[in-house]
PDB file of N, CA and C in Angstrom:
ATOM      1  N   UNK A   1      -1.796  -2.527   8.756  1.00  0.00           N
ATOM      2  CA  UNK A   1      -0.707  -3.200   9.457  1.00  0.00           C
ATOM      3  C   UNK A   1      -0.411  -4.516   8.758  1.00  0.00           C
ATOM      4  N   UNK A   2       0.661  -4.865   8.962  1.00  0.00           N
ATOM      5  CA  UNK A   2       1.070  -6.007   8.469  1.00  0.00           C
ATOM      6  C   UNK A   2       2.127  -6.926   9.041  1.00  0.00           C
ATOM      7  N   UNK A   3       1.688  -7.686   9.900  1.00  0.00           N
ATOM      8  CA  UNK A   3       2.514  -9.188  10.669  1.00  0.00           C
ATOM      9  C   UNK A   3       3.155  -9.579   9.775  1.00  0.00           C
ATOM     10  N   UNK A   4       4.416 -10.170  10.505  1.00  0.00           N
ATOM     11  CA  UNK A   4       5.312 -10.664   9.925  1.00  0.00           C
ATOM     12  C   UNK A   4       5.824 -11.487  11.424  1.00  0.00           C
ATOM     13  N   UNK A   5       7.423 -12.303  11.061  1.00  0.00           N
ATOM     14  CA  UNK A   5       8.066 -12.614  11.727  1.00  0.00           C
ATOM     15  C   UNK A   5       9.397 -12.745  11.380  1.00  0.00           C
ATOM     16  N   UNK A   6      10.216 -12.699  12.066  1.00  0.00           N
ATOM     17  CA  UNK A   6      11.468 -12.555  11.726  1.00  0.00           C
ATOM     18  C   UNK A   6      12.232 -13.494  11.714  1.00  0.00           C
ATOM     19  N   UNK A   7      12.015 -14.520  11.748  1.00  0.00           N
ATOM     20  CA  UNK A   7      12.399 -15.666  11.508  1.00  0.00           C
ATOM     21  C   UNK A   7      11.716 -16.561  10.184  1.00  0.00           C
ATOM     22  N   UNK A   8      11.069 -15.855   9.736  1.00  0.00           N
ATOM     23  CA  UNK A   8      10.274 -16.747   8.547  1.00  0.00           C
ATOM     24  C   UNK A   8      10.841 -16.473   7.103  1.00  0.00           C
ATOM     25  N   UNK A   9      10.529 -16.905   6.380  1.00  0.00           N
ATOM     26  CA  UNK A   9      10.974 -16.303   5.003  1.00  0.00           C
ATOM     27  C   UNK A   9      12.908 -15.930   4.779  1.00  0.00           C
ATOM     28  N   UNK A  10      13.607 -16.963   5.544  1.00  0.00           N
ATOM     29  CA  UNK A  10      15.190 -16.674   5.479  1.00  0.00           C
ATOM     30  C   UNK A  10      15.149 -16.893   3.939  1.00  0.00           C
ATOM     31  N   UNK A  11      16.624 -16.820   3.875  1.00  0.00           N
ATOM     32  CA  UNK A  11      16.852 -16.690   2.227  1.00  0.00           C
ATOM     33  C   UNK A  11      17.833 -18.078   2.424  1.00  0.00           C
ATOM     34  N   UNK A  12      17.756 -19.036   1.462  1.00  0.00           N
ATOM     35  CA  UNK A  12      18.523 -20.094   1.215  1.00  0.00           C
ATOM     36  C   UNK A  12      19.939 -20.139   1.011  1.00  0.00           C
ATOM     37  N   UNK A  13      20.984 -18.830   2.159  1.00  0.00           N
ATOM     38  CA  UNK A  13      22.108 -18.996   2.444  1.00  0.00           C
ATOM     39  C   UNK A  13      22.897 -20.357   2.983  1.00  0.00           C
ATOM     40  N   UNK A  14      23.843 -20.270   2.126  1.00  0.00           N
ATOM     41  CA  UNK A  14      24.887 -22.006   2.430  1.00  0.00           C
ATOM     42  C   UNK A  14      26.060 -20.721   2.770  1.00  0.00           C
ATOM     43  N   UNK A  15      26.338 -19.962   2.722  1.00  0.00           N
ATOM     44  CA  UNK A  15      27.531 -18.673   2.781  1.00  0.00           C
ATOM     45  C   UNK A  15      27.215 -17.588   1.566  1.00  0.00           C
ATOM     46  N   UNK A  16      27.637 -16.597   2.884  1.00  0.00           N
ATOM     47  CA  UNK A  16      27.007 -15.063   2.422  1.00  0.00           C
ATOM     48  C   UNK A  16      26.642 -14.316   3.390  1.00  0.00           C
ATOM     49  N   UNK A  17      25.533 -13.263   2.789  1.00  0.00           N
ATOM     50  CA  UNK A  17      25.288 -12.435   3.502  1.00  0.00           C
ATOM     51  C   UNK A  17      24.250 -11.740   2.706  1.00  0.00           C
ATOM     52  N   UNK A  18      22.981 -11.661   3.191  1.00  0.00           N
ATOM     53  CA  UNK A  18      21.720 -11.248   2.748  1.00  0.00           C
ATOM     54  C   UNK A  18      20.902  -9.934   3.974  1.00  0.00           C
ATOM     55  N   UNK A  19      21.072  -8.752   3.039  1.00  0.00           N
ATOM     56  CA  UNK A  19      20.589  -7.457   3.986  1.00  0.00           C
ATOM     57  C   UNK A  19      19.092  -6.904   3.467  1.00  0.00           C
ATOM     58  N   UNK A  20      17.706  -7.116   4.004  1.00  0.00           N
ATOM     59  CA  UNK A  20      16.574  -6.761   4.005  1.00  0.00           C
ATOM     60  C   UNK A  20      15.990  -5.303   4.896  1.00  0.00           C
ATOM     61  N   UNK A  21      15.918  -4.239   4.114  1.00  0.00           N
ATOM     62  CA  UNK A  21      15.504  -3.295   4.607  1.00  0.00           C
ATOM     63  C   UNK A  21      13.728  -3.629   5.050  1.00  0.00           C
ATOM     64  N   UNK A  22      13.800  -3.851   6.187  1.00  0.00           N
ATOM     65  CA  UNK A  22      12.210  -3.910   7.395  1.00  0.00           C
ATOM     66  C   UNK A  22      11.375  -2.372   7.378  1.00  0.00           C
ATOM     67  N   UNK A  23      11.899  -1.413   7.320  1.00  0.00           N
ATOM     68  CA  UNK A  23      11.525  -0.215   7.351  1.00  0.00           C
ATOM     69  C   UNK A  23      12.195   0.883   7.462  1.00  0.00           C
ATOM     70  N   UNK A  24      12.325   2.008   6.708  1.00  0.00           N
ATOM     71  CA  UNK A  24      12.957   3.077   6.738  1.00  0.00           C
ATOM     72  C   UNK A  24      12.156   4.326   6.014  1.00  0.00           C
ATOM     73  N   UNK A  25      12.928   5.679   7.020  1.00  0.00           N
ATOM     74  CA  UNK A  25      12.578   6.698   6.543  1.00  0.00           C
ATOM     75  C   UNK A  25      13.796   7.481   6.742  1.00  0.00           C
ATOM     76  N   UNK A  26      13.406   8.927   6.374  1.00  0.00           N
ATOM     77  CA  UNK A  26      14.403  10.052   6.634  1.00  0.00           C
ATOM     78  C   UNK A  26      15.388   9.959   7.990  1.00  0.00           C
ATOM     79  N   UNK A  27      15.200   9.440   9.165  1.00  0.00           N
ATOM     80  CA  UNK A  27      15.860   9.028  10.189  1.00  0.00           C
ATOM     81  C   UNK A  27      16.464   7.681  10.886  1.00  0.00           C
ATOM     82  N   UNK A  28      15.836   6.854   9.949  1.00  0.00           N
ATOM     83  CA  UNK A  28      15.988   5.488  10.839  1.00  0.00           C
ATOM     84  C   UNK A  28      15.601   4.791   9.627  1.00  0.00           C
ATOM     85  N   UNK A  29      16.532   3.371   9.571  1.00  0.00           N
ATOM     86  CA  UNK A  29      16.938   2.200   9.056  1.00  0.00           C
ATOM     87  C   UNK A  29      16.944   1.229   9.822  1.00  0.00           C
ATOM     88  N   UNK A  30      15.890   0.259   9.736  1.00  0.00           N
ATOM     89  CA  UNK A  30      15.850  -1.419  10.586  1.00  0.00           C
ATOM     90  C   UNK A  30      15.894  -2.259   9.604  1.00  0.00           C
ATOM     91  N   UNK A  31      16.969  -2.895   9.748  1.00  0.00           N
ATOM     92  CA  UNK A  31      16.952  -3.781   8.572  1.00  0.00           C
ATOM     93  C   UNK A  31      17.372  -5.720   9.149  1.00  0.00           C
ATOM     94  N   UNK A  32      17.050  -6.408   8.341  1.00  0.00           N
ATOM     95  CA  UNK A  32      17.555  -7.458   9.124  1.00  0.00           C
ATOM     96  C   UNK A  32      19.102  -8.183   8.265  1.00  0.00           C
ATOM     97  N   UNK A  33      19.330  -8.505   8.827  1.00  0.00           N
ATOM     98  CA  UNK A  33      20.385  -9.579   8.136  1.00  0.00           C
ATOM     99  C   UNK A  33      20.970 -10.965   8.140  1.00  0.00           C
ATOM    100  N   UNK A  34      21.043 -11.712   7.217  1.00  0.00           N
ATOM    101  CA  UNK A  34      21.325 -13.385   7.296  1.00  0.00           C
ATOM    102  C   UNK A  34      22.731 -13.129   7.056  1.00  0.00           C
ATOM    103  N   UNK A  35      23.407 -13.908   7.930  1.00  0.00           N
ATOM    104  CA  UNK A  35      25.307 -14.112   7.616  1.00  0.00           C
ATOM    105  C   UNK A  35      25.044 -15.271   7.924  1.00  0.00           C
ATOM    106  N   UNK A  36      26.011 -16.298   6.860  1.00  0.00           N
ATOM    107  CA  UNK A  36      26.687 -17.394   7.041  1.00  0.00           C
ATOM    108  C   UNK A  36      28.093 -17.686   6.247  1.00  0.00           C
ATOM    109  N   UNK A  37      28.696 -17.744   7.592  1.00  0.00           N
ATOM    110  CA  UNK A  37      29.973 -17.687   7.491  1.00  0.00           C
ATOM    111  C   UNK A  37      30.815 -16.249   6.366  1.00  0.00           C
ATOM    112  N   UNK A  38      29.832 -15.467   6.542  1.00  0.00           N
ATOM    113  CA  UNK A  38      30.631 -14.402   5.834  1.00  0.00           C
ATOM    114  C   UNK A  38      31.469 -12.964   7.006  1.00  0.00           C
ATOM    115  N   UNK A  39      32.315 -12.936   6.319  1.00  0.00           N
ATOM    116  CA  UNK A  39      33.289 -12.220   7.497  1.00  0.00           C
ATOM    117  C   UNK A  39      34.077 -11.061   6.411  1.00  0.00           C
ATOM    118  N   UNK A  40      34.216  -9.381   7.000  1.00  0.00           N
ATOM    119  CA  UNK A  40      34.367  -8.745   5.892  1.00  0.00           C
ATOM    120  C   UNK A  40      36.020  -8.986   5.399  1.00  0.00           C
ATOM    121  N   UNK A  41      36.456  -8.133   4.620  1.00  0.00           N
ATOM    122  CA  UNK A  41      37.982  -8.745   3.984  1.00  0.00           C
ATOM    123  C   UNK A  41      38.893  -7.797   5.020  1.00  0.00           C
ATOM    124  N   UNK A  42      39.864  -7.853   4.999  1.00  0.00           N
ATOM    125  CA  UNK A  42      41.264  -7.620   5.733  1.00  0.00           C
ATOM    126  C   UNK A  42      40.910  -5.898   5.620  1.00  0.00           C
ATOM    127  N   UNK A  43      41.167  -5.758   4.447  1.00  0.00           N
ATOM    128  CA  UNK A  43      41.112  -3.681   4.370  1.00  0.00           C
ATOM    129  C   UNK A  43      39.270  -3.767   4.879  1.00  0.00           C
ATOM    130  N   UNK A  44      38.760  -4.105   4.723  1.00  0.00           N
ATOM    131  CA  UNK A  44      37.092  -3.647   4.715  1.00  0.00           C
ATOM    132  C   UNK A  44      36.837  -2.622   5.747  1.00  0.00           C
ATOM    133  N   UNK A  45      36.706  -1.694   6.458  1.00  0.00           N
ATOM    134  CA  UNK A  45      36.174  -1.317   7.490  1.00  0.00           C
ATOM    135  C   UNK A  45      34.887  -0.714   7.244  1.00  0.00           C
ATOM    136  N   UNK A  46      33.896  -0.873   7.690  1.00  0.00           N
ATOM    137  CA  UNK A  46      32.988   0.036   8.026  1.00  0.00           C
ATOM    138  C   UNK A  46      32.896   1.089   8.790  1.00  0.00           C
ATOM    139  N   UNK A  47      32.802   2.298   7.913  1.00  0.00           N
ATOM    140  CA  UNK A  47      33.449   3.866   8.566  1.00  0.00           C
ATOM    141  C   UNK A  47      31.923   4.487   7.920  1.00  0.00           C
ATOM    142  N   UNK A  48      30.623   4.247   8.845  1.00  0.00           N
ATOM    143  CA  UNK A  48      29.207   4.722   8.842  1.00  0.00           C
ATOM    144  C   UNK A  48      28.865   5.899   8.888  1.00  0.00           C
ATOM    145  N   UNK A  49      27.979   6.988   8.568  1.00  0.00           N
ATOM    146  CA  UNK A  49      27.705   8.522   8.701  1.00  0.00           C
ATOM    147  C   UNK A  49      26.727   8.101  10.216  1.00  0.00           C
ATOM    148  N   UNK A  50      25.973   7.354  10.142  1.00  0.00           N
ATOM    149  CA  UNK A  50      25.550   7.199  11.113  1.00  0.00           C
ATOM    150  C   UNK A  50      25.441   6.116  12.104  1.00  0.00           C
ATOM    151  N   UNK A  51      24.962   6.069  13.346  1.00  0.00           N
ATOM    152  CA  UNK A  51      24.729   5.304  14.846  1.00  0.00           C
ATOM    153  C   UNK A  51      24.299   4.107  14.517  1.00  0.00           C
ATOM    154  N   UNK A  52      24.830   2.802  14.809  1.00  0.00           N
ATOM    155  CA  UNK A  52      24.128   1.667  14.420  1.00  0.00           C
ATOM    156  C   UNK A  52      23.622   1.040  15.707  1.00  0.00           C
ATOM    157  N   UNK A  53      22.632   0.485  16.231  1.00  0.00           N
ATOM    158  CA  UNK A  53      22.489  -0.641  16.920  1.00  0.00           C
ATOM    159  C   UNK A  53      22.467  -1.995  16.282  1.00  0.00           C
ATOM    160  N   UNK A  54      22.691  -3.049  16.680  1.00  0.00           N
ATOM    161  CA  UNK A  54      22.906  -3.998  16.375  1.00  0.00           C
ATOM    162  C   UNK A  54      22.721  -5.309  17.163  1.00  0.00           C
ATOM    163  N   UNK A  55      21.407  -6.848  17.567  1.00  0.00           N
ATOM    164  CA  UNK A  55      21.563  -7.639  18.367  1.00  0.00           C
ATOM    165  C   UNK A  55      21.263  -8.476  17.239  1.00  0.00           C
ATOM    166  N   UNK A  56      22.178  -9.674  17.729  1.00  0.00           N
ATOM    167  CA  UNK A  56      22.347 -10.978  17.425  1.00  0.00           C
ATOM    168  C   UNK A  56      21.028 -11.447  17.692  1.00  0.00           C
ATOM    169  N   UNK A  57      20.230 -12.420  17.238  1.00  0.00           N
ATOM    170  CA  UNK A  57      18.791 -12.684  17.285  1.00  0.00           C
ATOM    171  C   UNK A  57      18.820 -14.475  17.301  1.00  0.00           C
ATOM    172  N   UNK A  58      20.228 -15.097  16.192  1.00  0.00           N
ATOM    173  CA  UNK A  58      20.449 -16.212  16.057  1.00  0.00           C
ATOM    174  C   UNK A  58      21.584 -16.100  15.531  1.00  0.00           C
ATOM    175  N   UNK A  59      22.570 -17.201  16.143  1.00  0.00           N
ATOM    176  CA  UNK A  59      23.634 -17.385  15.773  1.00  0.00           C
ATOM    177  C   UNK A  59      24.319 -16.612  16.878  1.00  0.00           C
ATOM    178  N   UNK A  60      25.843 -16.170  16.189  1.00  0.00           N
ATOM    179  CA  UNK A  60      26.829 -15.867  16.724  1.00  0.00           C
ATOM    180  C   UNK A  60      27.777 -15.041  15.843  1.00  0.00           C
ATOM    181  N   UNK A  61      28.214 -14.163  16.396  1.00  0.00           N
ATOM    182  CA  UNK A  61      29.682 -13.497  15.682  1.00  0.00           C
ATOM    183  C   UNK A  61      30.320 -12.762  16.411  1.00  0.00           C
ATOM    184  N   UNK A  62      31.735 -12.118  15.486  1.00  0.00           N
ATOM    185  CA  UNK A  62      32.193 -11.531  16.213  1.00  0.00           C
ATOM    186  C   UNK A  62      32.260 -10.025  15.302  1.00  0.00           C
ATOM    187  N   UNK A  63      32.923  -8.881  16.169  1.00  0.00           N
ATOM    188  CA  UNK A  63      33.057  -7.677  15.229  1.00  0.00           C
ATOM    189  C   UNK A  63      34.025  -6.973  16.135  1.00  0.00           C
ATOM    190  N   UNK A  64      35.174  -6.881  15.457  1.00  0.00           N
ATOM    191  CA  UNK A  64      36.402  -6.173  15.813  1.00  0.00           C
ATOM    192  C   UNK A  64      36.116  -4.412  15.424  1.00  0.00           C
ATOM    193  N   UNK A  65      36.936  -3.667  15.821  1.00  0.00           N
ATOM    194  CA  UNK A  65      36.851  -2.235  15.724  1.00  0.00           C
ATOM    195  C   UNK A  65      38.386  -1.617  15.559  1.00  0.00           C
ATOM    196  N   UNK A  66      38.816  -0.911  14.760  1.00  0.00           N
ATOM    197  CA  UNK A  66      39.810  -0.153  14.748  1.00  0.00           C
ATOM    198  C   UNK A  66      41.018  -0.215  15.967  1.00  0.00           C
ATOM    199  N   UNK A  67      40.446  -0.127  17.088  1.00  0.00           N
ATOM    200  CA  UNK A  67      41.474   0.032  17.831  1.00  0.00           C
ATOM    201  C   UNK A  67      41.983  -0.977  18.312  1.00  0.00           C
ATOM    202  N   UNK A  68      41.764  -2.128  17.455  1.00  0.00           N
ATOM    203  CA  UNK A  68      41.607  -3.650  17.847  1.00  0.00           C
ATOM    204  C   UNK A  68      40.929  -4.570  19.042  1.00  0.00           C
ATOM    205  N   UNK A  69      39.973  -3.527  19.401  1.00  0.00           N
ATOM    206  CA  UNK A  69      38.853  -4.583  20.478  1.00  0.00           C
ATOM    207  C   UNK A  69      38.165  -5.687  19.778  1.00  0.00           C
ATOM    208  N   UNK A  70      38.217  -6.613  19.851  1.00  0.00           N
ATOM    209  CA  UNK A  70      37.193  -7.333  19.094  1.00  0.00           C
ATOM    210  C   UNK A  70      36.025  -8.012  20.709  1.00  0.00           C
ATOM    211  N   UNK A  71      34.513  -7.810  20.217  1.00  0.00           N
ATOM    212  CA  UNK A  71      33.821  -7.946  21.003  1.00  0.00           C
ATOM    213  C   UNK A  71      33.121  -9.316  20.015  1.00  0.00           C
ATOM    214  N   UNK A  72      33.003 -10.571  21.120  1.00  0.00           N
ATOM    215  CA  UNK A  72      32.139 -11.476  20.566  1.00  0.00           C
ATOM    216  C   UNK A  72      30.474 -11.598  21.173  1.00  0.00           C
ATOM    217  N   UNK A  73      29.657 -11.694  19.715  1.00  0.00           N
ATOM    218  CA  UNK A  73      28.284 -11.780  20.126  1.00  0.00           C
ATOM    219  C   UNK A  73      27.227 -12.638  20.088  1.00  0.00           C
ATOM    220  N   UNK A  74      26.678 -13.497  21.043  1.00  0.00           N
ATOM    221  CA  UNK A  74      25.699 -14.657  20.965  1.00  0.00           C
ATOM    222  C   UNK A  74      24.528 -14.308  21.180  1.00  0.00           C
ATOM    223  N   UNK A  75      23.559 -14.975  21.000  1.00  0.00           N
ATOM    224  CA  UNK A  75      21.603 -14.676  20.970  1.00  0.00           C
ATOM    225  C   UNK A  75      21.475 -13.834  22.044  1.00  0.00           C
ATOM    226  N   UNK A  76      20.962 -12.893  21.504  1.00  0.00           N
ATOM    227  CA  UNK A  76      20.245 -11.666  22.592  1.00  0.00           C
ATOM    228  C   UNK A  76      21.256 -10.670  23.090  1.00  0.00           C
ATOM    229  N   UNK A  77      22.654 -10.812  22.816  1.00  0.00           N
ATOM    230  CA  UNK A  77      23.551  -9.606  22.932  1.00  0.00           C
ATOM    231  C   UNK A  77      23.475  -8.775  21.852  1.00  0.00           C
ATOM    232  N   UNK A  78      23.295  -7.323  22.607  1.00  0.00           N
ATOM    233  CA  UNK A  78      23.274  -6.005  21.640  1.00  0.00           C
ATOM    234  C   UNK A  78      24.742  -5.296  21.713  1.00  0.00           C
ATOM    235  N   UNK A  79      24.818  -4.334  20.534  1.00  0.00           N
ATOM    236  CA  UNK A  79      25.598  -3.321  20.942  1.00  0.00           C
ATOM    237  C   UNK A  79      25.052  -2.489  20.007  1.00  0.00           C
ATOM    238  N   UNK A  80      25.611  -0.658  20.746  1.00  0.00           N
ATOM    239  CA  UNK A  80      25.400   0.387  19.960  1.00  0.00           C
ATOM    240  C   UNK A  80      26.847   0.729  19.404  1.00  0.00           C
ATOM    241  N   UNK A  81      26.878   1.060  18.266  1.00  0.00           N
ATOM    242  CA  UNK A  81      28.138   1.204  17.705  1.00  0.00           C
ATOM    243  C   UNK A  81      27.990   2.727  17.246  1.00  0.00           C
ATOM    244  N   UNK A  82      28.908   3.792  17.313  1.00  0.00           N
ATOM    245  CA  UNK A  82      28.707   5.009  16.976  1.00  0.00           C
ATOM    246  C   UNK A  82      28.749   5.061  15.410  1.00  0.00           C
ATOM    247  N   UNK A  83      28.407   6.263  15.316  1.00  0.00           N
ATOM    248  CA  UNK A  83      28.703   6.858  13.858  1.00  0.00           C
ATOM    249  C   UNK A  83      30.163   6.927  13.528  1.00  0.00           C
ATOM    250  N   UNK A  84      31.243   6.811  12.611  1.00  0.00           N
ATOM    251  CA  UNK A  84      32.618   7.121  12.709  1.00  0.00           C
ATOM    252  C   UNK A  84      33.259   6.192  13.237  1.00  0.00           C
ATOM    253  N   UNK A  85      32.622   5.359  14.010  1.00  0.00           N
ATOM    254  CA  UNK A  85      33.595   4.163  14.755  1.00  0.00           C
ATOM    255  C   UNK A  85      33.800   2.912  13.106  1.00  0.00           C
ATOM    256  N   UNK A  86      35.136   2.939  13.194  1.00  0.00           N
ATOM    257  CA  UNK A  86      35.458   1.722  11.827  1.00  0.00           C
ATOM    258  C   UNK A  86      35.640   0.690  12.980  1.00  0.00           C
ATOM    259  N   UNK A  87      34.860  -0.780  12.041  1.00  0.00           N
ATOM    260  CA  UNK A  87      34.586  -2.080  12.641  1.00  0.00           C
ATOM    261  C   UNK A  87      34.302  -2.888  11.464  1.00  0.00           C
ATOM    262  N   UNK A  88      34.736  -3.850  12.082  1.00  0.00           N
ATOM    263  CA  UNK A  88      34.064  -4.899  10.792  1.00  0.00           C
ATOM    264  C   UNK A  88      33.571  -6.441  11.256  1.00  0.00           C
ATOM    265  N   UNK A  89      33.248  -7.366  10.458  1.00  0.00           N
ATOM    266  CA  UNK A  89      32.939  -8.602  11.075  1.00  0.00           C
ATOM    267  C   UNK A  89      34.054  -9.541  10.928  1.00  0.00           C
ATOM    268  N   UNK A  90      34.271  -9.993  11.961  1.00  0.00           N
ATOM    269  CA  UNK A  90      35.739 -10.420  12.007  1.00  0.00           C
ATOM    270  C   UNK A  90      35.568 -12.637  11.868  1.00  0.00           C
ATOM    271  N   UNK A  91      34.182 -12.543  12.504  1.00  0.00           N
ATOM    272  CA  UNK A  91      33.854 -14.209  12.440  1.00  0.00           C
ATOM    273  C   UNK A  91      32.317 -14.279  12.469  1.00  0.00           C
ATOM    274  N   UNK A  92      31.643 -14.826  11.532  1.00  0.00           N
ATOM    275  CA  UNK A  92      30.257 -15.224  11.644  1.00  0.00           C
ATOM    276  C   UNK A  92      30.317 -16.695  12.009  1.00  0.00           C
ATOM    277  N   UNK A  93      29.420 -17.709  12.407  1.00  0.00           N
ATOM    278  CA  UNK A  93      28.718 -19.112  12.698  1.00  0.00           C
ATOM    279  C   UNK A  93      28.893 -19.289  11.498  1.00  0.00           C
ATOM    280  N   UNK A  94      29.828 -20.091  10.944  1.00  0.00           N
ATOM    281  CA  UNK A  94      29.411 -20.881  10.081  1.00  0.00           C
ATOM    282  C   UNK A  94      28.887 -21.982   9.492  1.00  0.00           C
ATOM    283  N   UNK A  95      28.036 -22.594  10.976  1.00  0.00           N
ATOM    284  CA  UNK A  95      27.787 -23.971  10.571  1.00  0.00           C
ATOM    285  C   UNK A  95      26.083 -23.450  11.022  1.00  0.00           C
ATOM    286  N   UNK A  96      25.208 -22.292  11.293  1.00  0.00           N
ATOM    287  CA  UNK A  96      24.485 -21.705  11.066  1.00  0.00           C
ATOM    288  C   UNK A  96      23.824 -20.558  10.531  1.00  0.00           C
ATOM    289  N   UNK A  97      22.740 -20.078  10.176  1.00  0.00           N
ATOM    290  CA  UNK A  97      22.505 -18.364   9.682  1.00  0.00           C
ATOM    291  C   UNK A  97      22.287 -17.609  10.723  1.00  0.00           C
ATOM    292  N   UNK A  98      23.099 -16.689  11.384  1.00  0.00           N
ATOM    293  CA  UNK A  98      23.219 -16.029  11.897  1.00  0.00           C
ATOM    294  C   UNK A  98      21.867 -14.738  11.203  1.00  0.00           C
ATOM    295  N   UNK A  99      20.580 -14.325  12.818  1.00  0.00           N
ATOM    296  CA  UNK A  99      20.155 -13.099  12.199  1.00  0.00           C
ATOM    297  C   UNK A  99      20.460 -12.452  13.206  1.00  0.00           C
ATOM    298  N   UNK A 100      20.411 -11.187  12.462  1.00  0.00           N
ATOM    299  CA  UNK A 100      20.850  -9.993  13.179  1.00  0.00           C
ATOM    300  C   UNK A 100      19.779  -8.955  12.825  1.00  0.00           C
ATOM    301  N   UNK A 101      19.228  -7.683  13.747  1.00  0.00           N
ATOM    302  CA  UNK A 101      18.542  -7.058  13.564  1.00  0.00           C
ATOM    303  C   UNK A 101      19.536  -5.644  13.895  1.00  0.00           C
ATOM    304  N   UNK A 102      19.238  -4.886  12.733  1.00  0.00           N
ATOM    305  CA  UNK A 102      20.138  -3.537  12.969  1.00  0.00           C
ATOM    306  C   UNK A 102      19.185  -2.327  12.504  1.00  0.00           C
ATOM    307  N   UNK A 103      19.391  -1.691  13.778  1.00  0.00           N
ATOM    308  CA  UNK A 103      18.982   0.021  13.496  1.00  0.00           C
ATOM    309  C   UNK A 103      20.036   0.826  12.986  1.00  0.00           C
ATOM    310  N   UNK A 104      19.719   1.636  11.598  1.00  0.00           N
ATOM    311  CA  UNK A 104      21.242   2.704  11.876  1.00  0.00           C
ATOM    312  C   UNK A 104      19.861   4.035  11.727  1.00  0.00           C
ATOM    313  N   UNK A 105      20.370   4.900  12.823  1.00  0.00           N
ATOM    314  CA  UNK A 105      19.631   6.306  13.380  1.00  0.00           C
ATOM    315  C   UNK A 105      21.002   7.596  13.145  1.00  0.00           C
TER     316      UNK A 105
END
């Protein structure tokens, strides 16, 4: 076994976006992620094969979806986002690093 924490070891983001695979196999992807102030571009969508979960851990953002919902998210709000659903990040914190912890199953 091997401890860790998820808050330790950030990466020296001033703006960006830094994605660390935590563990994966044939079914499942946990990965973490640092955003600051990065937000995807106008065409970008994310159109996934598979199910993402997704909670805000620190920071804040937002993530719009195709049909133009945009849902905003602060510390300790989750969402499950389907497979096929196009979304993207529409506003990260930019005056912090936003982590985020994401399953895609």
């Amino acid at each position: 076994m091997n401890e860790k924490n998820i808050f330790t070891d950030l990466p020296p983001l001033e703006q960006g976006e830094f994605f660390e695979p935590l563990l994966k196999n044939k079914t499942i992807t946990i990965e973490r992620i640092i955003s600051v102030g990065k937000v995807s571009e106008e065409t970008n969508w994310y159109d996934q094969e598979n199910n993402e979960w997704v909670i805000i851990l620190k920071g804040q953002a937002k993530l719009s979806f195709e049909h133009q919902l945009t849902i905003c998210l602060k510390e300790g709000d989750y969402i499950n986002i389907p497979a096929r659903l196009k979304h993207k990040v529409s506003w990260i914190d930019p005056t912090v690093q936003t982590v985020w912890l994401a399953i895609h199953y």
